[in-house]
PDB file of N, CA and C in Angstrom:
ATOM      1  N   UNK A   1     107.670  98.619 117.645  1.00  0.00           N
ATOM      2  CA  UNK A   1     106.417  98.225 118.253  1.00  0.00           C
ATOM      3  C   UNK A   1     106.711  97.625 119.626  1.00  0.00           C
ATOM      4  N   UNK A   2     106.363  98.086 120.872  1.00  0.00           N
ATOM      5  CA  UNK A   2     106.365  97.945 122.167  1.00  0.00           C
ATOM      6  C   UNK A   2     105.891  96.226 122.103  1.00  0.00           C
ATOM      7  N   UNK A   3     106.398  95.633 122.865  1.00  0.00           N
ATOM      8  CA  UNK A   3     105.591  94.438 123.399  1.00  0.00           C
ATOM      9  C   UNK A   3     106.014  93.371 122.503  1.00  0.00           C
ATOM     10  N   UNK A   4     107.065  93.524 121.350  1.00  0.00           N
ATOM     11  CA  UNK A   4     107.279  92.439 120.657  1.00  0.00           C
ATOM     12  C   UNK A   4     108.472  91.165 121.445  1.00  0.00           C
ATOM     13  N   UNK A   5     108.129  89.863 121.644  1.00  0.00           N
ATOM     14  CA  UNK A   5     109.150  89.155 122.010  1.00  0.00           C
ATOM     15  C   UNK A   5     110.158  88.751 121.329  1.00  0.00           C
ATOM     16  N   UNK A   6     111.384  88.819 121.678  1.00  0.00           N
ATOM     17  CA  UNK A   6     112.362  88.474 121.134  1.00  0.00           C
ATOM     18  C   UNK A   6     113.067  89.419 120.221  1.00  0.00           C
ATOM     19  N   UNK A   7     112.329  90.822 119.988  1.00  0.00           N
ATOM     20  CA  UNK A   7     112.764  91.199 119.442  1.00  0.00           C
ATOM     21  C   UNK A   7     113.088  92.833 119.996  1.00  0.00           C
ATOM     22  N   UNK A   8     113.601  93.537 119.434  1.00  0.00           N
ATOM     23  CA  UNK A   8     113.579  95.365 119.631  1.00  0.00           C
ATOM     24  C   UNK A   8     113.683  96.085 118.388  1.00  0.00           C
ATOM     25  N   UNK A   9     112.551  96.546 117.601  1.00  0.00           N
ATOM     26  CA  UNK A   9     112.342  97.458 116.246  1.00  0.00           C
ATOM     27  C   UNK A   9     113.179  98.624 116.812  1.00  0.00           C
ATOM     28  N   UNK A  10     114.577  98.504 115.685  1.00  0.00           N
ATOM     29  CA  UNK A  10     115.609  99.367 115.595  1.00  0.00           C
ATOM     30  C   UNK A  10     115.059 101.066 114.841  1.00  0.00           C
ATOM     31  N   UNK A  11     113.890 100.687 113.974  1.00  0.00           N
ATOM     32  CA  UNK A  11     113.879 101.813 112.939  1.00  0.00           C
ATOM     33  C   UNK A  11     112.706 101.135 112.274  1.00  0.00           C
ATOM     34  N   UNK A  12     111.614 102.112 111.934  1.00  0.00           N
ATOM     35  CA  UNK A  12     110.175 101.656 111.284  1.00  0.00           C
ATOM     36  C   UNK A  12     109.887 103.331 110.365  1.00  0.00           C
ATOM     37  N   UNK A  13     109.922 102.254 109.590  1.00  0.00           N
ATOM     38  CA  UNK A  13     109.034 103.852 108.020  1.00  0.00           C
ATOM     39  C   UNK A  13     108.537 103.215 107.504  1.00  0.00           C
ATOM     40  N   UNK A  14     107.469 104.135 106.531  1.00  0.00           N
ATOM     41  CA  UNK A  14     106.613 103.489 105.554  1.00  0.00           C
ATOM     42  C   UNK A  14     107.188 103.691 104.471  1.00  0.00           C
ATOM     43  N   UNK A  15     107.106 102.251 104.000  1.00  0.00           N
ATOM     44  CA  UNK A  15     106.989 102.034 102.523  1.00  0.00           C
ATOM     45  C   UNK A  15     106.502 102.643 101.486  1.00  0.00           C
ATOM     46  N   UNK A  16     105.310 102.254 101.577  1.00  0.00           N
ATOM     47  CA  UNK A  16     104.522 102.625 100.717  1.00  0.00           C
ATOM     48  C   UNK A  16     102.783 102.940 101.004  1.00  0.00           C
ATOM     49  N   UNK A  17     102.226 103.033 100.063  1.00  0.00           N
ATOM     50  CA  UNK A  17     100.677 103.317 100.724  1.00  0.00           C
ATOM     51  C   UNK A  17     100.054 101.724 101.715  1.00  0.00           C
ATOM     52  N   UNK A  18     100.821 100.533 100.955  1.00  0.00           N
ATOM     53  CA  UNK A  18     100.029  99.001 102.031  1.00  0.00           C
ATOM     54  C   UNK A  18     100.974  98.529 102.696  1.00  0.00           C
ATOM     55  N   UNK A  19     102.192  99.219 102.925  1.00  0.00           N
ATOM     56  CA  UNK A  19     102.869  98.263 103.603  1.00  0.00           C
ATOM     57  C   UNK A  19     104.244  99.387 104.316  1.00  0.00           C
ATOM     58  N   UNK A  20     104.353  99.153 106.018  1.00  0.00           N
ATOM     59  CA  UNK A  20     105.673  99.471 106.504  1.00  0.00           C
ATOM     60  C   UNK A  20     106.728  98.520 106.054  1.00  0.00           C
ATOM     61  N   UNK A  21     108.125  99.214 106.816  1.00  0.00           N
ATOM     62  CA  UNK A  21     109.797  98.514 106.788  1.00  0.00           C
ATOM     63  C   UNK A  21     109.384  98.412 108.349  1.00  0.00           C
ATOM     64  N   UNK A  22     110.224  97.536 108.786  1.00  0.00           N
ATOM     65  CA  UNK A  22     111.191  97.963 109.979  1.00  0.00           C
ATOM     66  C   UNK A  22     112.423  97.567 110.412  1.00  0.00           C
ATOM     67  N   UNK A  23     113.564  98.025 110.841  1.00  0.00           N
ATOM     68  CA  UNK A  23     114.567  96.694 111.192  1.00  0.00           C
ATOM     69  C   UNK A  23     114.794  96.324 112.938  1.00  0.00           C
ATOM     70  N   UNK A  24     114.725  95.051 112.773  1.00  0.00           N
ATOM     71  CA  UNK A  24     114.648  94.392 114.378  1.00  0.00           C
ATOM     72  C   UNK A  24     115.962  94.224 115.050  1.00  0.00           C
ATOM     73  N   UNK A  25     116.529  93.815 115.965  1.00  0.00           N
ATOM     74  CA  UNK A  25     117.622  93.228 115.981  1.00  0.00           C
ATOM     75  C   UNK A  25     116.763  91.926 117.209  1.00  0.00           C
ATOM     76  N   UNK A  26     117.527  90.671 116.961  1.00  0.00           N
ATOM     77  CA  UNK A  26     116.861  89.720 118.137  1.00  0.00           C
ATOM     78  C   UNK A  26     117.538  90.115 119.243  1.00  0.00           C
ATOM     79  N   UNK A  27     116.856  90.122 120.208  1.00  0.00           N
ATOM     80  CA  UNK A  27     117.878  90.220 121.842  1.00  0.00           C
ATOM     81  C   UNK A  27     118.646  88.902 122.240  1.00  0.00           C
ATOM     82  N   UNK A  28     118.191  87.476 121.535  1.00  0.00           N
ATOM     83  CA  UNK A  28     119.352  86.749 122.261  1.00  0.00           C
ATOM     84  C   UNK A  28     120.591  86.587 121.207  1.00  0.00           C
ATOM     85  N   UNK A  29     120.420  86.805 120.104  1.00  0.00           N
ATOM     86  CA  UNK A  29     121.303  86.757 119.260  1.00  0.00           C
ATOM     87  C   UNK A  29     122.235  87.762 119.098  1.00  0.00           C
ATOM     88  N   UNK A  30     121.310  89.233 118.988  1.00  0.00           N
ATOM     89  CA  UNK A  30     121.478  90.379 117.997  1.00  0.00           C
ATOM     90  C   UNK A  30     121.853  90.611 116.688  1.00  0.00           C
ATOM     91  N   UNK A  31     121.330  90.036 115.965  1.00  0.00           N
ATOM     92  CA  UNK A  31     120.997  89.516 114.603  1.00  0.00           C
ATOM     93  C   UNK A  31     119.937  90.660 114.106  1.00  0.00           C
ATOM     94  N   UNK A  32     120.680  91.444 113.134  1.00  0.00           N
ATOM     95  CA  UNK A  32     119.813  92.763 112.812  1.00  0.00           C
ATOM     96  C   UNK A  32     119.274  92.190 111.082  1.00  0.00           C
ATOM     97  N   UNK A  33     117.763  92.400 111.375  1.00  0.00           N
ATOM     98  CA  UNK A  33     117.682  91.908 109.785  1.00  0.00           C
ATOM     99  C   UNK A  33     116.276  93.120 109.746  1.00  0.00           C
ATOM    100  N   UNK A  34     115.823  92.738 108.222  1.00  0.00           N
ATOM    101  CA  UNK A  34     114.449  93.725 108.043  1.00  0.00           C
ATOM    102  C   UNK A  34     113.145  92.951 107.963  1.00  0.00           C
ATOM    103  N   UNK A  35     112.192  93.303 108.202  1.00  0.00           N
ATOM    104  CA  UNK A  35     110.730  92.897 108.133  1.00  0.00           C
ATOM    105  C   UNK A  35     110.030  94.169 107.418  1.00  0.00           C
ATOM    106  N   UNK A  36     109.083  92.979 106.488  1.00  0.00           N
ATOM    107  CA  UNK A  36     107.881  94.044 105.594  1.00  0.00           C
ATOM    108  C   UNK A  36     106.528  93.707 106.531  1.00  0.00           C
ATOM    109  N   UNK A  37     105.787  95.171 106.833  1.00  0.00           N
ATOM    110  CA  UNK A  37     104.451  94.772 107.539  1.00  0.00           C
ATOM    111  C   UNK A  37     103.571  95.434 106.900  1.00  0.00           C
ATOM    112  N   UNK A  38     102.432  94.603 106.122  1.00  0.00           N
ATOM    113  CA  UNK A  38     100.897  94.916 105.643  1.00  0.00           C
ATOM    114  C   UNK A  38     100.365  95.789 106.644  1.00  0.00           C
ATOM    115  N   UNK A  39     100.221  97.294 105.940  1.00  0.00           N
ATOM    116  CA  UNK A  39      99.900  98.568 106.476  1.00  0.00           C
ATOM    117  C   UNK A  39      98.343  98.477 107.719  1.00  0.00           C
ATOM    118  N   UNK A  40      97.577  97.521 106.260  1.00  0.00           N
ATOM    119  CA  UNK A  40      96.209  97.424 106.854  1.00  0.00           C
ATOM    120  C   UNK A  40      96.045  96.502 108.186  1.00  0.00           C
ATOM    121  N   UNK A  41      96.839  95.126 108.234  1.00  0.00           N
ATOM    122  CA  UNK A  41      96.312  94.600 108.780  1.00  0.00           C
ATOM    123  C   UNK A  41      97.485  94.170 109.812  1.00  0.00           C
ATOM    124  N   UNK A  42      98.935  95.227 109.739  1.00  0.00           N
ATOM    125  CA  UNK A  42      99.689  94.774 110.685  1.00  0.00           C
ATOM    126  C   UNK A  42     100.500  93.302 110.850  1.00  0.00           C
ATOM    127  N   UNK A  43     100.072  92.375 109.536  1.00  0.00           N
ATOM    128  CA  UNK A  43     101.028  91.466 109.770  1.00  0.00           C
ATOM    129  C   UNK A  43     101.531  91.161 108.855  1.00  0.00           C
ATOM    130  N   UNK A  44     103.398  90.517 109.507  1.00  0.00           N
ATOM    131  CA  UNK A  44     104.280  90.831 109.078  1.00  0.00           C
ATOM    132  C   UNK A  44     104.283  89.507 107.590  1.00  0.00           C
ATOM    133  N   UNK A  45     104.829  90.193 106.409  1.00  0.00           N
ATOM    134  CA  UNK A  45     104.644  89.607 105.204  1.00  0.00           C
ATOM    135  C   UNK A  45     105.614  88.590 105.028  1.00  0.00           C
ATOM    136  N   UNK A  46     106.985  89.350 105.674  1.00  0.00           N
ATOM    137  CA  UNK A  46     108.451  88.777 105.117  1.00  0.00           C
ATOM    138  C   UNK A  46     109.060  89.667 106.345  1.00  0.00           C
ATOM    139  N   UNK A  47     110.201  88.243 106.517  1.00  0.00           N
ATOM    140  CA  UNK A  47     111.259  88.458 107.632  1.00  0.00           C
ATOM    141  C   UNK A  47     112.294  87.477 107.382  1.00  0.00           C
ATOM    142  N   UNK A  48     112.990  88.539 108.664  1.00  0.00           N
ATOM    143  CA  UNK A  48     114.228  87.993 107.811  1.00  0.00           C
ATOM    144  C   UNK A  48     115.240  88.127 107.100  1.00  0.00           C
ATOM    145  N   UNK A  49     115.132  89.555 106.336  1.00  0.00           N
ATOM    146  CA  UNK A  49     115.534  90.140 105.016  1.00  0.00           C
ATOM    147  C   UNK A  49     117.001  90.617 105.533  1.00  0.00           C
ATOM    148  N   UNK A  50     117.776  90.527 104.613  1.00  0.00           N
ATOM    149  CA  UNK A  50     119.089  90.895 105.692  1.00  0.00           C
ATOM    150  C   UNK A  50     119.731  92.575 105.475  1.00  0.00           C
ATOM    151  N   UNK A  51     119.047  93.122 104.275  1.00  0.00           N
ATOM    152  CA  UNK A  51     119.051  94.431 104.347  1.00  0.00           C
ATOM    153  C   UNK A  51     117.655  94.867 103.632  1.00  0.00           C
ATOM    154  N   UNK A  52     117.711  96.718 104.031  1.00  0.00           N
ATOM    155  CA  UNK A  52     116.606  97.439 103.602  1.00  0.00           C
ATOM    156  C   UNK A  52     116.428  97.482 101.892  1.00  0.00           C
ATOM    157  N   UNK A  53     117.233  97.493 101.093  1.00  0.00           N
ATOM    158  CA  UNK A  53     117.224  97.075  99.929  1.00  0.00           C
ATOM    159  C   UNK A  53     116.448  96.030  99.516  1.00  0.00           C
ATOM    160  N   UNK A  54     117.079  94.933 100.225  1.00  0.00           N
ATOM    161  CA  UNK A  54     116.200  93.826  99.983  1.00  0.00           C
ATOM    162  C   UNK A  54     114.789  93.741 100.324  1.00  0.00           C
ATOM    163  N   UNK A  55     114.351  94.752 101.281  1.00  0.00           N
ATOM    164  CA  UNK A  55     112.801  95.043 101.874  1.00  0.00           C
ATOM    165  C   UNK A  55     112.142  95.718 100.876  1.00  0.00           C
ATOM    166  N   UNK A  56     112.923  96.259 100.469  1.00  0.00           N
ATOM    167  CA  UNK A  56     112.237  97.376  99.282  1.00  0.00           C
ATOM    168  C   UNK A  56     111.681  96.589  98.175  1.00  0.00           C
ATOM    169  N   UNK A  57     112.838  95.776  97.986  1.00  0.00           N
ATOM    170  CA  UNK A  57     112.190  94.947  96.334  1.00  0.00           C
ATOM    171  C   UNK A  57     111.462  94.105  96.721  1.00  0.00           C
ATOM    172  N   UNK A  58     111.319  93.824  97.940  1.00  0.00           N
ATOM    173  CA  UNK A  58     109.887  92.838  98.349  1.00  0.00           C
ATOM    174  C   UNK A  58     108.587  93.552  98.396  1.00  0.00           C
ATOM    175  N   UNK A  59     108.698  94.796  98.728  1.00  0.00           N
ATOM    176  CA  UNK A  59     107.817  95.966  98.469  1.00  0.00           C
ATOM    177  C   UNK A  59     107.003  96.154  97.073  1.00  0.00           C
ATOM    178  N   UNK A  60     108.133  96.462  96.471  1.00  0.00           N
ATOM    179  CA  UNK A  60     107.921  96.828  95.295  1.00  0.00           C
ATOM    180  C   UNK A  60     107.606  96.171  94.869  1.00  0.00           C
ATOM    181  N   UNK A  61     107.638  94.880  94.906  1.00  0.00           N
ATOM    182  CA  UNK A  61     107.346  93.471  94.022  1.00  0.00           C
ATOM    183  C   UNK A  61     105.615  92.983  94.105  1.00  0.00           C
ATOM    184  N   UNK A  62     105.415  93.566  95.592  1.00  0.00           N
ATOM    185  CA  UNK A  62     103.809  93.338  95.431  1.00  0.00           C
ATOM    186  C   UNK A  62     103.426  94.253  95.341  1.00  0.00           C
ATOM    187  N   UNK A  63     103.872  95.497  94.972  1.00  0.00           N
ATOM    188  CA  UNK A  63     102.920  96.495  94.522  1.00  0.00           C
ATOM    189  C   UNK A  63     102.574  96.519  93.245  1.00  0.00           C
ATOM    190  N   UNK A  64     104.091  96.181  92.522  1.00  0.00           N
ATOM    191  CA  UNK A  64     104.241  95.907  91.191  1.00  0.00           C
ATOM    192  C   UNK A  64     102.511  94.693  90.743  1.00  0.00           C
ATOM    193  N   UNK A  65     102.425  93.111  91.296  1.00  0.00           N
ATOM    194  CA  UNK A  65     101.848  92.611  91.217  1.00  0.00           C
ATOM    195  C   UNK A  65     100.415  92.952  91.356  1.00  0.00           C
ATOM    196  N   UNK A  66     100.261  93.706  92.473  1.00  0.00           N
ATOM    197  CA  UNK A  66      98.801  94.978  92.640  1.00  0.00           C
ATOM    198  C   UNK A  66      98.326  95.395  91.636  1.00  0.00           C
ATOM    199  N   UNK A  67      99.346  96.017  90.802  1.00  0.00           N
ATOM    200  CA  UNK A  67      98.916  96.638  89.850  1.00  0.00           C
ATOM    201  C   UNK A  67      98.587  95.952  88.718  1.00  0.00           C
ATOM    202  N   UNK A  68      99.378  95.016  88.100  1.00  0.00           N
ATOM    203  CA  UNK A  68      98.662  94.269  87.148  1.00  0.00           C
ATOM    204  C   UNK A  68      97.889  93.277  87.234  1.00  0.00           C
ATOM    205  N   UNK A  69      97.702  93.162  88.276  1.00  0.00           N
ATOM    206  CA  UNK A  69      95.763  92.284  88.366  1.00  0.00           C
ATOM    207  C   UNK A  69      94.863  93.252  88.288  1.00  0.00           C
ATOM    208  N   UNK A  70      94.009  92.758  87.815  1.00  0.00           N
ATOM    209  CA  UNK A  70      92.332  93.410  87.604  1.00  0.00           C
ATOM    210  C   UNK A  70      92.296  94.366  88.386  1.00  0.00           C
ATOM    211  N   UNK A  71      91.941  93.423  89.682  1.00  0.00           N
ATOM    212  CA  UNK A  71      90.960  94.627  90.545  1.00  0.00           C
ATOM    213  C   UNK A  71      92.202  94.525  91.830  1.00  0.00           C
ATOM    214  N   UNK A  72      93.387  94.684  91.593  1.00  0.00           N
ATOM    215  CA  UNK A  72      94.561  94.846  92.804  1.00  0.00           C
ATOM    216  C   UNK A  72      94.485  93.157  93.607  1.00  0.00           C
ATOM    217  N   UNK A  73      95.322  93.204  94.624  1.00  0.00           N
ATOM    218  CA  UNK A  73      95.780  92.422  95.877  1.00  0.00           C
ATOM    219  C   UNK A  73      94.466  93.492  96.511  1.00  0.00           C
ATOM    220  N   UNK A  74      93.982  91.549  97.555  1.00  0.00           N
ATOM    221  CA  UNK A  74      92.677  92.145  98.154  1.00  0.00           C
ATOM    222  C   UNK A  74      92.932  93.282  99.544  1.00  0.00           C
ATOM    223  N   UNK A  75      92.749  94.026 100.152  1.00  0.00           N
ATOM    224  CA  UNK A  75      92.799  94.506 100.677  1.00  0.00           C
ATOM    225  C   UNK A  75      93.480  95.979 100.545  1.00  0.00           C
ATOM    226  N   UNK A  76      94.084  96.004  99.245  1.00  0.00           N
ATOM    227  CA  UNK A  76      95.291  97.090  98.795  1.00  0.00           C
ATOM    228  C   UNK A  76      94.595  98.416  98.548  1.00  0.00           C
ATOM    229  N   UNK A  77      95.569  99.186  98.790  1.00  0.00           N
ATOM    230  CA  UNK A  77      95.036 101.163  98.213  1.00  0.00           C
ATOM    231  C   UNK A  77      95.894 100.694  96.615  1.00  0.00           C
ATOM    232  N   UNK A  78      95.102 100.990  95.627  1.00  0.00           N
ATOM    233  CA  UNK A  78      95.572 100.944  94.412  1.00  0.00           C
ATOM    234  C   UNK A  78      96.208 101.934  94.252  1.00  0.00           C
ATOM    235  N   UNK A  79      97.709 102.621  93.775  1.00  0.00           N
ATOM    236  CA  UNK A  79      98.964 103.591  93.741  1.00  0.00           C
ATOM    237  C   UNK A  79      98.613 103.295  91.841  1.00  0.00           C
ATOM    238  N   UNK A  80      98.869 104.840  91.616  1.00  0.00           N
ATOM    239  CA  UNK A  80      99.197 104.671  90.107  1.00  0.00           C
ATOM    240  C   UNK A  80     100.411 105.345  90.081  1.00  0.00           C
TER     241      UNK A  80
END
């Protein structure tokens, strides 16, 4: 994503149906870690993550949770 400070998005895919990956590296550090971003609303959930693995099960973990509530996490595309 153009215009971010402090940072430069190395690599961005989607996750899943509510949520991108991406990995950053900082420019004064260069400290490469991952961030999860809420599909809908563009902001970032979790950062920080020090690999894509670890992005994933943060992923998965609220989708997982999506699914066994009632009526989903508010804003979510319900995935069966």
């Amino acid at each position: 994503m153009p215009g971010m400070i402090g940072r430069t998005v190395m690599m961005a895919q989607r996750a899943s149906a509510n949520y991108f990956m991406r990995q950053v590296r900082r420019r004064r550090t260069g400290v490469v870690s991952w961030e999860v971003i809420d599909a809908g609303s563009g902001v970032t959930v979790a950062a920080g993550l020090e690999t894509r693995d670890e992005a994933l099960r943060v992923v998965r973990s609220w989708e997982r949770l999506s699914q066994e509530l009632e009526d989903g996490l508010e804003g979510h595309v319900l995935v069966h």
